[in-house]
C-alpha atoms as a PDB file:
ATOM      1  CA  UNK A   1     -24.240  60.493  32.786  1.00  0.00           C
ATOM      2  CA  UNK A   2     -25.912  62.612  29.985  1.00  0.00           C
ATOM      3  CA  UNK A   3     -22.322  61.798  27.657  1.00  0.00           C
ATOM      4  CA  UNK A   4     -23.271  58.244  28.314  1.00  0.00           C
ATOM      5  CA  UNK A   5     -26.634  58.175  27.213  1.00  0.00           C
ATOM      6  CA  UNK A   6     -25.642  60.550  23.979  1.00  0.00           C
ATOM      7  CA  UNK A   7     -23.266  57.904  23.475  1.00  0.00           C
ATOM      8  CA  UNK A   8     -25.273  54.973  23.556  1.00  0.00           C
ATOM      9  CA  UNK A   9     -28.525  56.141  21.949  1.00  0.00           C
ATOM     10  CA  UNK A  10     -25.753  56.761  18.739  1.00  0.00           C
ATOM     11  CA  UNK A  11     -24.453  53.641  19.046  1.00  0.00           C
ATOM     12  CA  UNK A  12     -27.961  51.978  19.398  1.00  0.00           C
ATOM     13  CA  UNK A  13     -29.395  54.466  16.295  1.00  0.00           C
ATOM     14  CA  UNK A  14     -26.208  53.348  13.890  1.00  0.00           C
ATOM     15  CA  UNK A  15     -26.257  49.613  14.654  1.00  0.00           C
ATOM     16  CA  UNK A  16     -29.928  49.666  13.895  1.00  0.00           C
ATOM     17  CA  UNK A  17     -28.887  51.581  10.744  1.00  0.00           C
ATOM     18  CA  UNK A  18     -26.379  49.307   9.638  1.00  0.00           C
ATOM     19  CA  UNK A  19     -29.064  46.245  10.473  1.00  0.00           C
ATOM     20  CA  UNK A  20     -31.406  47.798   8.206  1.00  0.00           C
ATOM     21  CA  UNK A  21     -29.602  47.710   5.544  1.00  0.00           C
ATOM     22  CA  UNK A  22     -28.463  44.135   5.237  1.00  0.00           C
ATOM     23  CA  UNK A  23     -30.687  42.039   2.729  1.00  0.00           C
ATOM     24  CA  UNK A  24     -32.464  39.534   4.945  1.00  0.00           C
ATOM     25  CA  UNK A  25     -34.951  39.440   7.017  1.00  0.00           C
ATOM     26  CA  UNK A  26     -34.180  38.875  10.765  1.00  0.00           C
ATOM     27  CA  UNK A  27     -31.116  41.327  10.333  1.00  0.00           C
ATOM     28  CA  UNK A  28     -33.523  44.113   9.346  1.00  0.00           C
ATOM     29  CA  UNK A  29     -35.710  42.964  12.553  1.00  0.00           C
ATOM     30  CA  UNK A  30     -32.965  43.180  14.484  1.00  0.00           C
ATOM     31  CA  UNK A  31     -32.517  47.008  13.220  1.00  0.00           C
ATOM     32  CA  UNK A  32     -35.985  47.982  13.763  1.00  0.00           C
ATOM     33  CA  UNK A  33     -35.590  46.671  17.490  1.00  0.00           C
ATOM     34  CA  UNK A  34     -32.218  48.595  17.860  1.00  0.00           C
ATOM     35  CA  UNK A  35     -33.919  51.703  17.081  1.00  0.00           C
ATOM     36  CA  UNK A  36     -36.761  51.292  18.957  1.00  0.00           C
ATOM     37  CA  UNK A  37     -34.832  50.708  22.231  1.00  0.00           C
ATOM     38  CA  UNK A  38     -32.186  54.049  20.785  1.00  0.00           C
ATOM     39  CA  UNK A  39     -35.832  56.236  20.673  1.00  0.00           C
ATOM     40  CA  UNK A  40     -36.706  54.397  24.170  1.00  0.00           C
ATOM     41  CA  UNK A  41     -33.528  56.005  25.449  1.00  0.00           C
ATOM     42  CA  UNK A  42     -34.131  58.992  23.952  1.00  0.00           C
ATOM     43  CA  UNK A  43     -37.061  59.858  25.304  1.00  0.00           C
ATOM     44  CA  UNK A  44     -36.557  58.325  28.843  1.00  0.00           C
ATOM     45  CA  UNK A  45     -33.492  61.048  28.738  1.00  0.00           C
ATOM     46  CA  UNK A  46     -35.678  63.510  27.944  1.00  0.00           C
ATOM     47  CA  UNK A  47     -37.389  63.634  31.458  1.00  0.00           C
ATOM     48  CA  UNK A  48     -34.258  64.867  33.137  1.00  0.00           C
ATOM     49  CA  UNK A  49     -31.655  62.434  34.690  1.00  0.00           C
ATOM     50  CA  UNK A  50     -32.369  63.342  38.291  1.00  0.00           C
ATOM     51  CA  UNK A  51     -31.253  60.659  41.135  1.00  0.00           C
ATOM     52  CA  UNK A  52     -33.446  60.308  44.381  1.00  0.00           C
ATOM     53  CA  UNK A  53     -36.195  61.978  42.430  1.00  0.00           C
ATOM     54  CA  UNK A  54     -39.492  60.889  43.064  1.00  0.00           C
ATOM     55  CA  UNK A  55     -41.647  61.073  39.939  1.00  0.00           C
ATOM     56  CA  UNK A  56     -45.063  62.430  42.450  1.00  0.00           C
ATOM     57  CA  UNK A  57     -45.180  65.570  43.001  1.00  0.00           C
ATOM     58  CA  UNK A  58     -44.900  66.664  46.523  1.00  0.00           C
ATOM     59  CA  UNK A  59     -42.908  63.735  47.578  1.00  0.00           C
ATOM     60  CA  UNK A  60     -39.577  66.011  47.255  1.00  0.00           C
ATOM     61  CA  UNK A  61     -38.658  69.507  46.081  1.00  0.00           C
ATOM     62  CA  UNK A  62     -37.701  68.880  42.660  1.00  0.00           C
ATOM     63  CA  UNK A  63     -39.814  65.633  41.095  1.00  0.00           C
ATOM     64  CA  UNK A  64     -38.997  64.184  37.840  1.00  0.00           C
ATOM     65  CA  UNK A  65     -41.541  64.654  34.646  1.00  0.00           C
ATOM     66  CA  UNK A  66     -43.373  60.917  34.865  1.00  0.00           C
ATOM     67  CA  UNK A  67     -44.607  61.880  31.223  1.00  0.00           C
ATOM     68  CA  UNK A  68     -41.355  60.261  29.956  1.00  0.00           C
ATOM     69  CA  UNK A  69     -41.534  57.490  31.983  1.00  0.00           C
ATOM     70  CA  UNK A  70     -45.086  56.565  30.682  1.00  0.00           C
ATOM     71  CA  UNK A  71     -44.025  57.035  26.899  1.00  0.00           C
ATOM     72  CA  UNK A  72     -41.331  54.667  27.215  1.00  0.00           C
ATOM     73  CA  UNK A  73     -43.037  51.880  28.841  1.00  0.00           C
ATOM     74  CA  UNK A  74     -45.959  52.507  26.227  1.00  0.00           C
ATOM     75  CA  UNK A  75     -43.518  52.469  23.498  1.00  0.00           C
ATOM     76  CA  UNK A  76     -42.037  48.792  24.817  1.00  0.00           C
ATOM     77  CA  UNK A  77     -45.665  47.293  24.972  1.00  0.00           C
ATOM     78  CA  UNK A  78     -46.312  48.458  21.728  1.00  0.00           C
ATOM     79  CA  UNK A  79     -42.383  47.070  20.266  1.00  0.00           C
ATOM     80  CA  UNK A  80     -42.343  43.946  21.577  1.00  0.00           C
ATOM     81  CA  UNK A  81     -45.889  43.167  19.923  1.00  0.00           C
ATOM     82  CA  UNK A  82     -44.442  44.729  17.245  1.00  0.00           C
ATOM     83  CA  UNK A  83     -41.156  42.727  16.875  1.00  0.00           C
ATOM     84  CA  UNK A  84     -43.657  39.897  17.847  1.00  0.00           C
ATOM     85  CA  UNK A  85     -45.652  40.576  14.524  1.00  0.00           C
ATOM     86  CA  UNK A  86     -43.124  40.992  12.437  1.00  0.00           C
ATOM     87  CA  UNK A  87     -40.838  37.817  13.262  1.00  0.00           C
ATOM     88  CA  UNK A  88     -43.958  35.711  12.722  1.00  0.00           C
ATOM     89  CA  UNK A  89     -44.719  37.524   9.448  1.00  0.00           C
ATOM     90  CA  UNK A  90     -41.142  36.842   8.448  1.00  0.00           C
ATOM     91  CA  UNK A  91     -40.954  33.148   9.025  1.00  0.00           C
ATOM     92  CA  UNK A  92     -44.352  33.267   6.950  1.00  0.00           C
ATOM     93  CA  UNK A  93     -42.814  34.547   4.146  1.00  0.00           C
ATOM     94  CA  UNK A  94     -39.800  32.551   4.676  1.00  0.00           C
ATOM     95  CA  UNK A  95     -41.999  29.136   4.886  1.00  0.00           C
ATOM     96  CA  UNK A  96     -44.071  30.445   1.361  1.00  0.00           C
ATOM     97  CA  UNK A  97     -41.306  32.165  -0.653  1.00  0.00           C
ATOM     98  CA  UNK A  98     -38.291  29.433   0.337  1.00  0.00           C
ATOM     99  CA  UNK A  99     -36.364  33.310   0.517  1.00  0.00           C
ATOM    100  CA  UNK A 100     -35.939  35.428   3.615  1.00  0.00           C
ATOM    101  CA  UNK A 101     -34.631  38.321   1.056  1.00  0.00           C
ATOM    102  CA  UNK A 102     -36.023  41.329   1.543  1.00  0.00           C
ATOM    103  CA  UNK A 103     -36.273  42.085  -1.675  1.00  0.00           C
ATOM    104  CA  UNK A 104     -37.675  38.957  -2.669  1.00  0.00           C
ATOM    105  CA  UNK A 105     -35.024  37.968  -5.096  1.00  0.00           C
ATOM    106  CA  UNK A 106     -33.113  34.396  -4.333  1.00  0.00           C
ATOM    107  CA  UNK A 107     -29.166  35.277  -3.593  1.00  0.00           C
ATOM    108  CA  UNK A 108     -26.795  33.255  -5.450  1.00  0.00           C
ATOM    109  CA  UNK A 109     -25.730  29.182  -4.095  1.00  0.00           C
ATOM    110  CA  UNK A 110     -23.732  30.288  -0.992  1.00  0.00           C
ATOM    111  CA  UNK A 111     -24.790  33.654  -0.810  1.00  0.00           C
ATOM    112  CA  UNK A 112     -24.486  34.344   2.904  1.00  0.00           C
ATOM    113  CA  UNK A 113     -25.648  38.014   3.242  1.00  0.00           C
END
């Protein structure tokens, strides 16, 4: 189980990566999104990946740290009104600018980045 999540926050972390990187807008979005849910993973393996584990203590022998737990579903309140933000600050700039380069520069005719 712990190879799977390894392999999945990596996967998450480089196709965020590679999302960053492109030059428009809802790509990089896209990337910031992907990371968020590779650091949600992260620290949601952090807490131990124990099954039939209640996260009270008292309710079994060996609980589960709910400190984890609590982070992550903080962390996806605070992304999607994040992501939220930022896709309605990109189709701003898109609407004003005519552009959704992130650099602000207008590609050439056909330029599908």
């Amino acid at each position: 189980m712990e190879a799977l999540f390894s392999l999945m926050v990596g996967v998450l972390t480089a196709s965020g990566v590679y999302l960053l990187l492109r030059g428009r807008t809802f790509p990089v979005i896209i990337g910031l999104s992907l990371l968020s849910y590779a650091v949600n993973l992260f620290l949601f393996s952090s807490g131990g990946l124990r099954t039939n584990a209640a996260p009270v203590i008292g309710a079994s022998i060996s609980p589960t740290d709910p400190l984890p737990h609590a982070l992550v579903l903080t962390a996806i309140v605070i992304g999607f009104a994040m992501t939220a933000f930022v896709v309605i600050l990109a189709v701003r700039a898109r609407s004003e600018l005519g552009s959704d380069h992130v650099d602000g520069q207008q590609g050439e005719e056909g330029d599908t980045r």
